[in-house]
C-alpha atoms as a PDB file:
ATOM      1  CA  UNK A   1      46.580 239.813  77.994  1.00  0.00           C
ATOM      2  CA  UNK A   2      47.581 243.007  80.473  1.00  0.00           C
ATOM      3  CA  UNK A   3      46.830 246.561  80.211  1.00  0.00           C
ATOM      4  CA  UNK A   4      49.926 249.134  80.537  1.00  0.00           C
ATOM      5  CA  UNK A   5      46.968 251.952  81.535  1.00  0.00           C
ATOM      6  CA  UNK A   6      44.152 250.258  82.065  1.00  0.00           C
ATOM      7  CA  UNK A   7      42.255 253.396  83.443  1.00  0.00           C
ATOM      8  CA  UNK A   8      42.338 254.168  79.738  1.00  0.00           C
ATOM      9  CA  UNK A   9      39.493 251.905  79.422  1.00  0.00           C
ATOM     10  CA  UNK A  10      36.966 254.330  81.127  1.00  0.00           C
ATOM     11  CA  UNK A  11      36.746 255.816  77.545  1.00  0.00           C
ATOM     12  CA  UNK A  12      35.253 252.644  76.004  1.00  0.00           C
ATOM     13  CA  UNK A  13      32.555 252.272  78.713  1.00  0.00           C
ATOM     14  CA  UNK A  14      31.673 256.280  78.083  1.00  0.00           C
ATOM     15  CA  UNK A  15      31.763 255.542  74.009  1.00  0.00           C
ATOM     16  CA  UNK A  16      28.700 252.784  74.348  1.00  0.00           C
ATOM     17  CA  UNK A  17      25.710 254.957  75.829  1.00  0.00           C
ATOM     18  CA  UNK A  18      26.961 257.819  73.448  1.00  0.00           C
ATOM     19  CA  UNK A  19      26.859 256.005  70.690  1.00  0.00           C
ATOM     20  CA  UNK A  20      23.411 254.287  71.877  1.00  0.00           C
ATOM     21  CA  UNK A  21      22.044 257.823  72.099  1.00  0.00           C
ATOM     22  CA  UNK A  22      23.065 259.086  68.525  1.00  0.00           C
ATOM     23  CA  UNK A  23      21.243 255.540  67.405  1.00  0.00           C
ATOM     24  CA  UNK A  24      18.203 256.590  68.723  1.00  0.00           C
ATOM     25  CA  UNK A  25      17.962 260.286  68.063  1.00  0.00           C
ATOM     26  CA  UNK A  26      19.115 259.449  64.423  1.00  0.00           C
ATOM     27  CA  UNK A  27      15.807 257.729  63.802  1.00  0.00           C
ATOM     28  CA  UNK A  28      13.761 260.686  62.088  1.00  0.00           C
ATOM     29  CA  UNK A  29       9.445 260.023  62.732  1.00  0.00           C
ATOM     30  CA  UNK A  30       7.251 260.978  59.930  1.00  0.00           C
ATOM     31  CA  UNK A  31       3.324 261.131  60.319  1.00  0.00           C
ATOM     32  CA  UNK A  32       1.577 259.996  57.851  1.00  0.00           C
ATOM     33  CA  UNK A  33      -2.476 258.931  57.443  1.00  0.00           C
ATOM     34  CA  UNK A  34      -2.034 255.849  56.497  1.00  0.00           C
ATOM     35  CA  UNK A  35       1.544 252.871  56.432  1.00  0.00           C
ATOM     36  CA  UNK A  36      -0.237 250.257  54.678  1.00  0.00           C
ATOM     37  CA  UNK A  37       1.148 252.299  51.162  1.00  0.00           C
ATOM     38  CA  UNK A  38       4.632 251.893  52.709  1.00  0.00           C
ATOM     39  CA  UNK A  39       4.382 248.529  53.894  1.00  0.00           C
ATOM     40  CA  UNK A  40       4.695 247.291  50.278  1.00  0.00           C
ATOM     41  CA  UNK A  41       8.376 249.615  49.512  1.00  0.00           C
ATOM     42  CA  UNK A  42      11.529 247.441  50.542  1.00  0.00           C
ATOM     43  CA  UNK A  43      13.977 249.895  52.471  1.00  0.00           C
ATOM     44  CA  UNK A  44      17.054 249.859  50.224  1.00  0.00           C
ATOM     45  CA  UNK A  45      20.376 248.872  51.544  1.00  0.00           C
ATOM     46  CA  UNK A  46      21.458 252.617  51.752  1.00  0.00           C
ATOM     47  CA  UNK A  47      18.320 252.938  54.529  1.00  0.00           C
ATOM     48  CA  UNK A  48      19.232 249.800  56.333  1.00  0.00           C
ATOM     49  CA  UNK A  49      22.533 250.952  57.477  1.00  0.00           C
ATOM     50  CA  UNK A  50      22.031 254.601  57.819  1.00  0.00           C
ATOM     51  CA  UNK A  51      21.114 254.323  61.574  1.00  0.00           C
ATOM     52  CA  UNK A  52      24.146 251.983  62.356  1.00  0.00           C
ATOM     53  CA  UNK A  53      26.478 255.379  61.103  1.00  0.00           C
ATOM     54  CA  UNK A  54      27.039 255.891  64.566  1.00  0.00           C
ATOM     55  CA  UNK A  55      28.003 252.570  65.683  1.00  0.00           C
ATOM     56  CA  UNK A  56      31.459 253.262  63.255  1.00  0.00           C
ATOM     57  CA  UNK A  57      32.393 255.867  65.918  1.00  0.00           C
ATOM     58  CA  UNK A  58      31.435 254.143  68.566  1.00  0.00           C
ATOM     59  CA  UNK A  59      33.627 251.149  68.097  1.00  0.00           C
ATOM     60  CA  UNK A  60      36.279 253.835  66.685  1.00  0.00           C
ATOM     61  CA  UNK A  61      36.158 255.260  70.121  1.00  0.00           C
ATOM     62  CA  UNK A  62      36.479 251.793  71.949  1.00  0.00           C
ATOM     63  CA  UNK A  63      39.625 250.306  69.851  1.00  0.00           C
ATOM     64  CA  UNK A  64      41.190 253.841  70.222  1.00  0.00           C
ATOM     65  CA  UNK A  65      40.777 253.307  73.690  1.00  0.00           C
ATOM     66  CA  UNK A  66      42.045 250.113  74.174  1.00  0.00           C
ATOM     67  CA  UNK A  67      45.171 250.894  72.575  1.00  0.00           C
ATOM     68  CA  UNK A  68      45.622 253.892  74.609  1.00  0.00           C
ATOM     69  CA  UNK A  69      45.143 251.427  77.574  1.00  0.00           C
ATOM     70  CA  UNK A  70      48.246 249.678  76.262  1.00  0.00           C
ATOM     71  CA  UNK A  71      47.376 246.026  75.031  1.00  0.00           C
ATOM     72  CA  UNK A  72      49.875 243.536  75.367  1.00  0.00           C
ATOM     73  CA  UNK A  73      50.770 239.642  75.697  1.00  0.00           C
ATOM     74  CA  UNK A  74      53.643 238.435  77.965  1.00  0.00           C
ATOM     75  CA  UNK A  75      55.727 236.085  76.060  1.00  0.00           C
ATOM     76  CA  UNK A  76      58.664 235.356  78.685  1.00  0.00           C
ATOM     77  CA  UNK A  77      60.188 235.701  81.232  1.00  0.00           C
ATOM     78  CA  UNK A  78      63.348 235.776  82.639  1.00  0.00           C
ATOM     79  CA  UNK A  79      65.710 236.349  85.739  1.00  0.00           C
ATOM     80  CA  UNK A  80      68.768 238.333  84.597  1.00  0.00           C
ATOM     81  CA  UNK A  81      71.492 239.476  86.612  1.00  0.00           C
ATOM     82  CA  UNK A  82      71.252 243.455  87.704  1.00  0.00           C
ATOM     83  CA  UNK A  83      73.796 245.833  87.053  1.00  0.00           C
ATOM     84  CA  UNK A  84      78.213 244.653  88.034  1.00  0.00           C
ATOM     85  CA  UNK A  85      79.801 245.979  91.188  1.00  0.00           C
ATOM     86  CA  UNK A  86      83.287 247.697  90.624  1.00  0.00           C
ATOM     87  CA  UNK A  87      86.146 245.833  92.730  1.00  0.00           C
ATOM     88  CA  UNK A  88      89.468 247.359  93.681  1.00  0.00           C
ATOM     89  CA  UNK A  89      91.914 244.447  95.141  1.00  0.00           C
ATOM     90  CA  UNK A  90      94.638 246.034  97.402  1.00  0.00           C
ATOM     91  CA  UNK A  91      97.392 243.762  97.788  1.00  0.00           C
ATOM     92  CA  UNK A  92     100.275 243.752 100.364  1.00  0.00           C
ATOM     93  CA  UNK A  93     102.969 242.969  97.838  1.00  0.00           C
ATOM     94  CA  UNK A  94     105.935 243.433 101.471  1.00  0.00           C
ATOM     95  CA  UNK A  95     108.629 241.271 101.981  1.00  0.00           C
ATOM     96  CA  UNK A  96     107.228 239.356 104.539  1.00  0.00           C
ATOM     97  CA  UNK A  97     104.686 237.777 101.406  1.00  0.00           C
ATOM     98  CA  UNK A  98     107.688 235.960 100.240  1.00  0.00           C
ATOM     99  CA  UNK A  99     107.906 233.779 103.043  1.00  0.00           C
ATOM    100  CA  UNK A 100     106.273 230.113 103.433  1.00  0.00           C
ATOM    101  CA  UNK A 101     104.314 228.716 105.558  1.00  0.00           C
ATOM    102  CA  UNK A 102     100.920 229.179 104.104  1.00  0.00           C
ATOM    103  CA  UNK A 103     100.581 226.066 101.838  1.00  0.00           C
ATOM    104  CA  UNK A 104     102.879 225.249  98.774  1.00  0.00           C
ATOM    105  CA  UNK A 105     104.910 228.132  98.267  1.00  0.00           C
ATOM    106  CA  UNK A 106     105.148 231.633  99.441  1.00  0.00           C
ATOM    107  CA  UNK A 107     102.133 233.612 100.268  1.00  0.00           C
ATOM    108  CA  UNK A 108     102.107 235.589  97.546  1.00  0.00           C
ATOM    109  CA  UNK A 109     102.226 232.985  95.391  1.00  0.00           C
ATOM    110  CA  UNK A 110      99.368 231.272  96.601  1.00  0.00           C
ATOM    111  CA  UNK A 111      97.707 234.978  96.978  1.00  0.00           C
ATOM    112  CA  UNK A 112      98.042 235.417  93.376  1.00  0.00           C
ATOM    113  CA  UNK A 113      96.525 231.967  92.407  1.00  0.00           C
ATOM    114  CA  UNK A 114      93.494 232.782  94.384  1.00  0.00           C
ATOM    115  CA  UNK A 115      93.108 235.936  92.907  1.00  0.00           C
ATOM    116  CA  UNK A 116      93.942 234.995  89.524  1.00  0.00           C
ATOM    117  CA  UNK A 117      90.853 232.607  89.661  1.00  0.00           C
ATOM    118  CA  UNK A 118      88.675 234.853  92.031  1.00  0.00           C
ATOM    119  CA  UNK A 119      88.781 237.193  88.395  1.00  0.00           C
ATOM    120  CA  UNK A 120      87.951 234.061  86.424  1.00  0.00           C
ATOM    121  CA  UNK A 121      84.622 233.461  88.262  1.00  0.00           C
ATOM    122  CA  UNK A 122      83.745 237.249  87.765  1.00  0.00           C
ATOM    123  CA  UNK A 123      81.295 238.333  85.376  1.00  0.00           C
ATOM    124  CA  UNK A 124      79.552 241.945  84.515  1.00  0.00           C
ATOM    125  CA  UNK A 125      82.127 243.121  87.860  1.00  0.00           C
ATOM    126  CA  UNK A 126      84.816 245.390  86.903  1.00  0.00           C
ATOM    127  CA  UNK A 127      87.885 244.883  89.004  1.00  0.00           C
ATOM    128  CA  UNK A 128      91.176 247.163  89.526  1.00  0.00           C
ATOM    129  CA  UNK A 129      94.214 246.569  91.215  1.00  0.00           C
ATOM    130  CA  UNK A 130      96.383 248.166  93.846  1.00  0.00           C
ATOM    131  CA  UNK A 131      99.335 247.381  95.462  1.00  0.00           C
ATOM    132  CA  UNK A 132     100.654 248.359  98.364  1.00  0.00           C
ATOM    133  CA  UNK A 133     104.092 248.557 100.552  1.00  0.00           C
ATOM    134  CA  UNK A 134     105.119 251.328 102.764  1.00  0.00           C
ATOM    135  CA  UNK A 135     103.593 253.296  99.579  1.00  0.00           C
ATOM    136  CA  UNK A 136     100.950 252.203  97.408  1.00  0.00           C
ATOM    137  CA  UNK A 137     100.969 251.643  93.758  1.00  0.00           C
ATOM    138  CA  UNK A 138      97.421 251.550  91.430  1.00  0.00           C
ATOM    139  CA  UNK A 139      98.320 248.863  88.408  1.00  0.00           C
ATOM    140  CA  UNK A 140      94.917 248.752  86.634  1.00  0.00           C
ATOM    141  CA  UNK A 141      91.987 250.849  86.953  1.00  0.00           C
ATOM    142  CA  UNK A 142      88.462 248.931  87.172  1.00  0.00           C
ATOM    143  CA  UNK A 143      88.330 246.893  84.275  1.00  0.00           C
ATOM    144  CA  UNK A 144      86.255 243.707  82.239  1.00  0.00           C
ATOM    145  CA  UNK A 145      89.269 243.012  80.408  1.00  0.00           C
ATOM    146  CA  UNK A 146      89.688 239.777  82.589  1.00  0.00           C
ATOM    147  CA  UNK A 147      92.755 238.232  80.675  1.00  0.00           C
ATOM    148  CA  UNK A 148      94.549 241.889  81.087  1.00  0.00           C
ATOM    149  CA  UNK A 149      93.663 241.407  84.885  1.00  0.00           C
ATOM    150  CA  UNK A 150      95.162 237.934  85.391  1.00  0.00           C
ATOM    151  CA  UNK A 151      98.692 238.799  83.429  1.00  0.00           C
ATOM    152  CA  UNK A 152      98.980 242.104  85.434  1.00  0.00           C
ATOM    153  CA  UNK A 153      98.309 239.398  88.889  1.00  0.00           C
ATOM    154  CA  UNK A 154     100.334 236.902  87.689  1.00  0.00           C
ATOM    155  CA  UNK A 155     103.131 239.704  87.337  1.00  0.00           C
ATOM    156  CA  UNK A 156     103.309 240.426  90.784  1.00  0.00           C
ATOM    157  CA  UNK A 157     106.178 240.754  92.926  1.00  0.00           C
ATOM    158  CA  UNK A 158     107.532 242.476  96.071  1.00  0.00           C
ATOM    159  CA  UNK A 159     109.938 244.481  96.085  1.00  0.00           C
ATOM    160  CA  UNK A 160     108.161 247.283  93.805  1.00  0.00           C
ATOM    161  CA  UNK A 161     108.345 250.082  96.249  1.00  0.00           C
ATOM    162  CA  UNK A 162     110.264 250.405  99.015  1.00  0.00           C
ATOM    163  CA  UNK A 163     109.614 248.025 101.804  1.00  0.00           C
ATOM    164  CA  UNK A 164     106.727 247.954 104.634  1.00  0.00           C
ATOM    165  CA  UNK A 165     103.162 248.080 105.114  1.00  0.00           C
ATOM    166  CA  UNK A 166     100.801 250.916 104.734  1.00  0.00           C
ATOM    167  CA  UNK A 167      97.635 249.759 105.461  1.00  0.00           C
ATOM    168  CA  UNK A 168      96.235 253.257 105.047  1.00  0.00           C
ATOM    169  CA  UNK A 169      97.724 254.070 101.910  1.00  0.00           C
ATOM    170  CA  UNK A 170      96.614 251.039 100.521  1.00  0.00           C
ATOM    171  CA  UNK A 171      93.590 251.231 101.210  1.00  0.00           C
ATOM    172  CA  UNK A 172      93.284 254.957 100.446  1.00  0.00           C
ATOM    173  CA  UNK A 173      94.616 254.426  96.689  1.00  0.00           C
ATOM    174  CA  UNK A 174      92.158 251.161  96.372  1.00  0.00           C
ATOM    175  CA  UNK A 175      89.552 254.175  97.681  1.00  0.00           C
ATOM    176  CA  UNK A 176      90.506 256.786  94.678  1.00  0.00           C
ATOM    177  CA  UNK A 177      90.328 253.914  92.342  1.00  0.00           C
ATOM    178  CA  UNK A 178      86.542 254.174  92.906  1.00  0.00           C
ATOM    179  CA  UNK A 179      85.812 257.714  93.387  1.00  0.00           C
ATOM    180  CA  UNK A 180      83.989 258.478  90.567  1.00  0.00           C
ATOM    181  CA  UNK A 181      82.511 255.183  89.819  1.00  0.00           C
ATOM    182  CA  UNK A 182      78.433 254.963  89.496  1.00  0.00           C
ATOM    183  CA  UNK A 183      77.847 250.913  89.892  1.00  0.00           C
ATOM    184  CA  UNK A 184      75.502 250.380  92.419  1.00  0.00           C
ATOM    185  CA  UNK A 185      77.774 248.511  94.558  1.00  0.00           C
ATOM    186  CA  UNK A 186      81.422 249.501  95.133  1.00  0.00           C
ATOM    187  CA  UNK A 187      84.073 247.641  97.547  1.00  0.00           C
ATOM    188  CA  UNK A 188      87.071 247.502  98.143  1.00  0.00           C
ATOM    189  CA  UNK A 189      89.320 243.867  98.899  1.00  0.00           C
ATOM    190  CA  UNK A 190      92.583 244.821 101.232  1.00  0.00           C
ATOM    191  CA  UNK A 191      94.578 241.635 101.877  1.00  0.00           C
ATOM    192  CA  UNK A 192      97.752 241.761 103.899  1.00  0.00           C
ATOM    193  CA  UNK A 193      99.764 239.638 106.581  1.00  0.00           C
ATOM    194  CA  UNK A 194     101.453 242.520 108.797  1.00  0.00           C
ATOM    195  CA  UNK A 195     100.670 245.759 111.080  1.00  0.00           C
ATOM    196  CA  UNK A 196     100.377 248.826 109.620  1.00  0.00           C
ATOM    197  CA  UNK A 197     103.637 250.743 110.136  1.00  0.00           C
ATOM    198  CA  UNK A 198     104.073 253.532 107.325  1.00  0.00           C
ATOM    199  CA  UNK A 199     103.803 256.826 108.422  1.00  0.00           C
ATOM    200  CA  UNK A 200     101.407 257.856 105.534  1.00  0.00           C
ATOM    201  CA  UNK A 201      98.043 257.739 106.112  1.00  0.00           C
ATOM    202  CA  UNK A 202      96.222 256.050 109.053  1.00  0.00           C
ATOM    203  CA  UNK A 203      94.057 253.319 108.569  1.00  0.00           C
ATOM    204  CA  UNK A 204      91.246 255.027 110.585  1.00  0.00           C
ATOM    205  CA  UNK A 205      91.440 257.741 108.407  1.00  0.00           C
ATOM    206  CA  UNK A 206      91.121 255.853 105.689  1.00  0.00           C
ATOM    207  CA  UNK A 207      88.323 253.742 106.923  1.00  0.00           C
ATOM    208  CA  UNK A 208      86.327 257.066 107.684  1.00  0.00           C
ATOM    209  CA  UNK A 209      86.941 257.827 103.769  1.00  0.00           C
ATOM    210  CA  UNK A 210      85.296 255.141 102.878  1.00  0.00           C
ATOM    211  CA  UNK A 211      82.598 255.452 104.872  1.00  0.00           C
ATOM    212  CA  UNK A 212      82.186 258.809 103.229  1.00  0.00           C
ATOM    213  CA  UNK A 213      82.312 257.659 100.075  1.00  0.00           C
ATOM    214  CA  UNK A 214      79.731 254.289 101.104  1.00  0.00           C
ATOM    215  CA  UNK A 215      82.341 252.011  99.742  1.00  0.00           C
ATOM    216  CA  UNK A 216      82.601 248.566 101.765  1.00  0.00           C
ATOM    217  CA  UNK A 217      85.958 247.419 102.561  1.00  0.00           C
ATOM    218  CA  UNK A 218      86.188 243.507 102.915  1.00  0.00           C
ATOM    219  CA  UNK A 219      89.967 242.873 105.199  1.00  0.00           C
ATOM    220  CA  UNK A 220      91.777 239.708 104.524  1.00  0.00           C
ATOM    221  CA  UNK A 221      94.386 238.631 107.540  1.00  0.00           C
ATOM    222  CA  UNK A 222      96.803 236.256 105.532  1.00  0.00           C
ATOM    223  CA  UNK A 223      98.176 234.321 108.693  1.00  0.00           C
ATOM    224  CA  UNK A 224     100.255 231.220 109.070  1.00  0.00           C
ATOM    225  CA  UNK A 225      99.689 228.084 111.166  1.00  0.00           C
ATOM    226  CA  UNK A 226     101.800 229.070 113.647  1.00  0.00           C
ATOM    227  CA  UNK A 227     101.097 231.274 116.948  1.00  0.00           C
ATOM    228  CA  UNK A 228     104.248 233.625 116.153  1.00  0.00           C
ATOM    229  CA  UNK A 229     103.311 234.617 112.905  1.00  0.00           C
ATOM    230  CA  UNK A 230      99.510 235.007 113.928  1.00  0.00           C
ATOM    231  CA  UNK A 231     100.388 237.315 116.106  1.00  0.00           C
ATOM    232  CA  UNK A 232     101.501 239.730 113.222  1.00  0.00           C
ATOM    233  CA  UNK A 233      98.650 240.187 111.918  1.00  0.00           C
ATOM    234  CA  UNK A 234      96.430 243.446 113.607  1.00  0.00           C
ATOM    235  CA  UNK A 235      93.337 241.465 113.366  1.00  0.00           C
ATOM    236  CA  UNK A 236      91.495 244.204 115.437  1.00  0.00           C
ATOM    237  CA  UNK A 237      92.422 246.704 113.225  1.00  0.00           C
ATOM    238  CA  UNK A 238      91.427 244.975 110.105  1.00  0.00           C
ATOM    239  CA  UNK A 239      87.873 244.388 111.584  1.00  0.00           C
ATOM    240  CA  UNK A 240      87.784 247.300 112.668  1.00  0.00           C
ATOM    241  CA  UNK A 241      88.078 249.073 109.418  1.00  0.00           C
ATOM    242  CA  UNK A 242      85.484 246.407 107.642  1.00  0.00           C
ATOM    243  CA  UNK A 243      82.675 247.244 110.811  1.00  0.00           C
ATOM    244  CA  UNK A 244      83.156 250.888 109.680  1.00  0.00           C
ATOM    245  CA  UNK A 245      82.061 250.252 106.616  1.00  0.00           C
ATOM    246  CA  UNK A 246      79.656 247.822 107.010  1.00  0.00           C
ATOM    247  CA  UNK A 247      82.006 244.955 105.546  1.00  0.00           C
ATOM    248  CA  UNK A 248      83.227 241.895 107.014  1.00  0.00           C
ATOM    249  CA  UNK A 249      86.935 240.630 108.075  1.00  0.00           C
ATOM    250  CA  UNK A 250      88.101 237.744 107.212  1.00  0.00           C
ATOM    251  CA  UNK A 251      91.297 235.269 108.490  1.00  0.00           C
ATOM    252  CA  UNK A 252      92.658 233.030 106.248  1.00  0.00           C
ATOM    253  CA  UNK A 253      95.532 230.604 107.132  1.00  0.00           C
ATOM    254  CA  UNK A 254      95.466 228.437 104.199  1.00  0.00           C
ATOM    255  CA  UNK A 255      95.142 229.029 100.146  1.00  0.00           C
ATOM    256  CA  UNK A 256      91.841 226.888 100.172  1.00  0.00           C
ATOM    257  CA  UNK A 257      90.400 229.462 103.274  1.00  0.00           C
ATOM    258  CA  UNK A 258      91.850 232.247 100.921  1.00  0.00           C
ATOM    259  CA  UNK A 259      90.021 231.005  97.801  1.00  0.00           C
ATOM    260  CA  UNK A 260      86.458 230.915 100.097  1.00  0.00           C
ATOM    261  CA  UNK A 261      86.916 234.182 100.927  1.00  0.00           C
ATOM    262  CA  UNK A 262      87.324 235.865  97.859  1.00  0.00           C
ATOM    263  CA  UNK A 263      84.292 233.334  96.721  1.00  0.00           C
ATOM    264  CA  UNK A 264      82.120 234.311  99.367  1.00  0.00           C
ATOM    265  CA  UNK A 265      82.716 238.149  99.275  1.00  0.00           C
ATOM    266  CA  UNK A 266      81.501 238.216  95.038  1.00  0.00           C
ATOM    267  CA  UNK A 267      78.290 236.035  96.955  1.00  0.00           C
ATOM    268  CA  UNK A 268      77.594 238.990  99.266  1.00  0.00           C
ATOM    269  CA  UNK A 269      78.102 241.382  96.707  1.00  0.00           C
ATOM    270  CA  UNK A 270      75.536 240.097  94.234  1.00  0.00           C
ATOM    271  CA  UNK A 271      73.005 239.494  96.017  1.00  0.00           C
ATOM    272  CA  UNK A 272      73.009 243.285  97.319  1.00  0.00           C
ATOM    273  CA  UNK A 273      72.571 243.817  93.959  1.00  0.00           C
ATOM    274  CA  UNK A 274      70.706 241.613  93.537  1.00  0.00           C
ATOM    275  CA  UNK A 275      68.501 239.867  90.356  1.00  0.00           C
ATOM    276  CA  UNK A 276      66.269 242.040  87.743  1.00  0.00           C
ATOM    277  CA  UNK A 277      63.138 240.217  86.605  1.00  0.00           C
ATOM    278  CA  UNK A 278      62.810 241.325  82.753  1.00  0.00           C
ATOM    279  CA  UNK A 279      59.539 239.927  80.702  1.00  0.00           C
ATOM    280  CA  UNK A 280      59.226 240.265  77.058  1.00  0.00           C
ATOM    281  CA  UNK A 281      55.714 241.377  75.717  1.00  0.00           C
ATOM    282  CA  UNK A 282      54.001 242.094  72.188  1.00  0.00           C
ATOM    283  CA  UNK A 283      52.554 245.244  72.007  1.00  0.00           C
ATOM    284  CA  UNK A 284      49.084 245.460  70.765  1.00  0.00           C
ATOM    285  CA  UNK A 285      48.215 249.163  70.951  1.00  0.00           C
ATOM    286  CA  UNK A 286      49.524 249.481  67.408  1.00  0.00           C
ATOM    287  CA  UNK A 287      46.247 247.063  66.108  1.00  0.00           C
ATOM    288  CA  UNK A 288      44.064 248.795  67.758  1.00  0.00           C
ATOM    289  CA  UNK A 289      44.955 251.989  66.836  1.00  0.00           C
ATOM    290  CA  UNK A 290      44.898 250.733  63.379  1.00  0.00           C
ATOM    291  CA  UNK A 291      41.493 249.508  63.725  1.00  0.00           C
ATOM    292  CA  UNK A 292      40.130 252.823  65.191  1.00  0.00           C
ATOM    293  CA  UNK A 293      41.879 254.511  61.995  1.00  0.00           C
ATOM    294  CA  UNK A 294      40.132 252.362  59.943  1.00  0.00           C
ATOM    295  CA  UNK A 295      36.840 252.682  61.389  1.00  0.00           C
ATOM    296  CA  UNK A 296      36.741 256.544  61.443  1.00  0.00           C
ATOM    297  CA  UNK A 297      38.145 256.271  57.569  1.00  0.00           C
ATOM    298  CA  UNK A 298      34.972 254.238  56.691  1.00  0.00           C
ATOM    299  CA  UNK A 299      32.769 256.347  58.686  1.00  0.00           C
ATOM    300  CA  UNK A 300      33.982 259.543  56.844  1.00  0.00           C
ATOM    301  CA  UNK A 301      33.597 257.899  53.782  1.00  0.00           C
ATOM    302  CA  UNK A 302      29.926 256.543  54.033  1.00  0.00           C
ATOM    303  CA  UNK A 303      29.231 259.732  55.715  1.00  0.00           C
ATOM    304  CA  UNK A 304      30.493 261.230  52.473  1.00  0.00           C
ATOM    305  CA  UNK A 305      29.404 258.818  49.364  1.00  0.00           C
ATOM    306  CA  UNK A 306      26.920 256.457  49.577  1.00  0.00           C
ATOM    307  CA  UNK A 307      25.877 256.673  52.698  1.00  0.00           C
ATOM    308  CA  UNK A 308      25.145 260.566  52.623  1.00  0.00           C
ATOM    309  CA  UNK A 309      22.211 262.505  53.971  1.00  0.00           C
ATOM    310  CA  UNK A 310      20.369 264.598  51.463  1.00  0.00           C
ATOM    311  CA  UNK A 311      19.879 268.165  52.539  1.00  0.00           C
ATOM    312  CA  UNK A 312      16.510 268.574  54.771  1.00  0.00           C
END
């Protein structure tokens, strides 16, 4: 058993000499010439308990203050996981996704897979989506409806908006997506395979914004196996946006690399969030208290019936 307030207890060591004091000073002397007379009268009942009046209070006293204290027993515990983080996934959805080279099928094809089962593994996270061209599109804002999620993925396409890649927008509408959110971790996931070259906003500026706002922005460079297609891919810029905001890039050249990323990105997240250890416990302060009722309730009425003083 624990104490909530266990400085509560002070009042149950003060109750004891108090009530040890009233004990004594209830005990009335009378002088008379002789006891042997009295020696042969039986105190009643009635007499025998009239000096343990005070007592009643006493112990009133004690059980009211070990319910003040807060009395209770732990009965389990358990390791629960703390509050979701709030995901927006910006997506280059250009034309140069459509081409092969990064395992079976186009790269947007295998992009979607990933991300379709990156959502699966999620749990408590709410996750919205963004794509991006030379413009930048918001599909879903941050959402648990997980099946909703994976159709809206599975949907994708290029070709949306008109053709190019604007890193900064992209970023910037994956940004507004979380504005106003209050989760206690928000990031933001931008995956694309080119340079930026819209004429929208920068990706500095961006990255600033988001600093601002103390959302992390995880980069994903989709490259291919080969040396001309790596080199299309502003890796510098891409870490450079994830060191401003204390994020990590990422290079993946293959859907299994892709699928590690996304995996290992929900790790970091959670466990900045981290774990909330909750224990269940059975209250006791409402016994006590009821004892202390109780006690003051029979005190009143021996005080009042049979236990009463006569008038001196």
């Amino acid at each position: 058993m624990e104490f909530a307030a266990p400085a509560a207890l002070a009042l149950a060591g003060l109750a004891l000499p108090v009530a040890l004091l009233a004990l004594f000073r209830g005990k009335r002397s009378l002088t008379v010439p002789s006891t042997r007379p009295l020696l042969a009268v039986r105190p009643s009942f009635r007499l025998r308990l009239l000096p343990f009046l005070p007592a009643l209070r006493a112990l009133a006293v004690c059980a009211l203050a070990v319910a003040v204290a807060g009395p209770r027993i732990g009965n389990a515990n358990a390791v629960v996981p703390g509050q979701g983080i709030d995901i927006a996934l910006s997506i280059d959805i250009s034309s140069s996704m459509d081409t092969s080279g990064f395992g079976s099928g186009t790269r947007l094809e295998a992009t979607k897979r990933v991300i379709r089962d990156f959502i699966k593994g999620r749990e408590n996270d709410r996750i919205g989506i963004v794509v991006f061209q030379r413009d930048a599109l918001p599909l879903t804002p941050p959402s648990l409806d997980y099946e909703a999620l994976d159709k809206t993925v599975a949907d994708l396409e290029s070709g949306l908006l008109p053709d190019g890649t604007g890193i900064g927008v992209g970023l910037a509408e994956g940004l507004n997506m979380l504005r106003e959110s209050t989760a206690a971790s928000r990031i933001v996931i931008l995956l694309t395979d080119g340079e930026h070259n819209a004429s929208s906003i920068s990706p500095e500026d961006a990255a600033e914004l988001a600093n601002a706002l103390k959302i992390r922005v995880y980069t994903i460079g989709v490259v291919s196996d080969t040396a001309a297609r790596r080199a299309e891919v502003d890796e510098e810029l891409l870490q450079a946006i994830a060191d401003r905001t204390g994020a990590r890039y990422f290079k993946a050249d293959n859907p299994r690399a892709l699928l590690d990323i996304y995996e290992e990105i929900g790790r970091l997240e959670t466990s900045r969030v981290g774990r909330e250890r909750f224990e269940r416990f059975t209250e006791l302060s409402p016994w006590f208290a009821a004892a202390a009722g109780g006690l003051l309730l029979l005190d009143l009425a021996a005080r009042a019936t049979w236990l009463r003083r006569s008038p001196a």
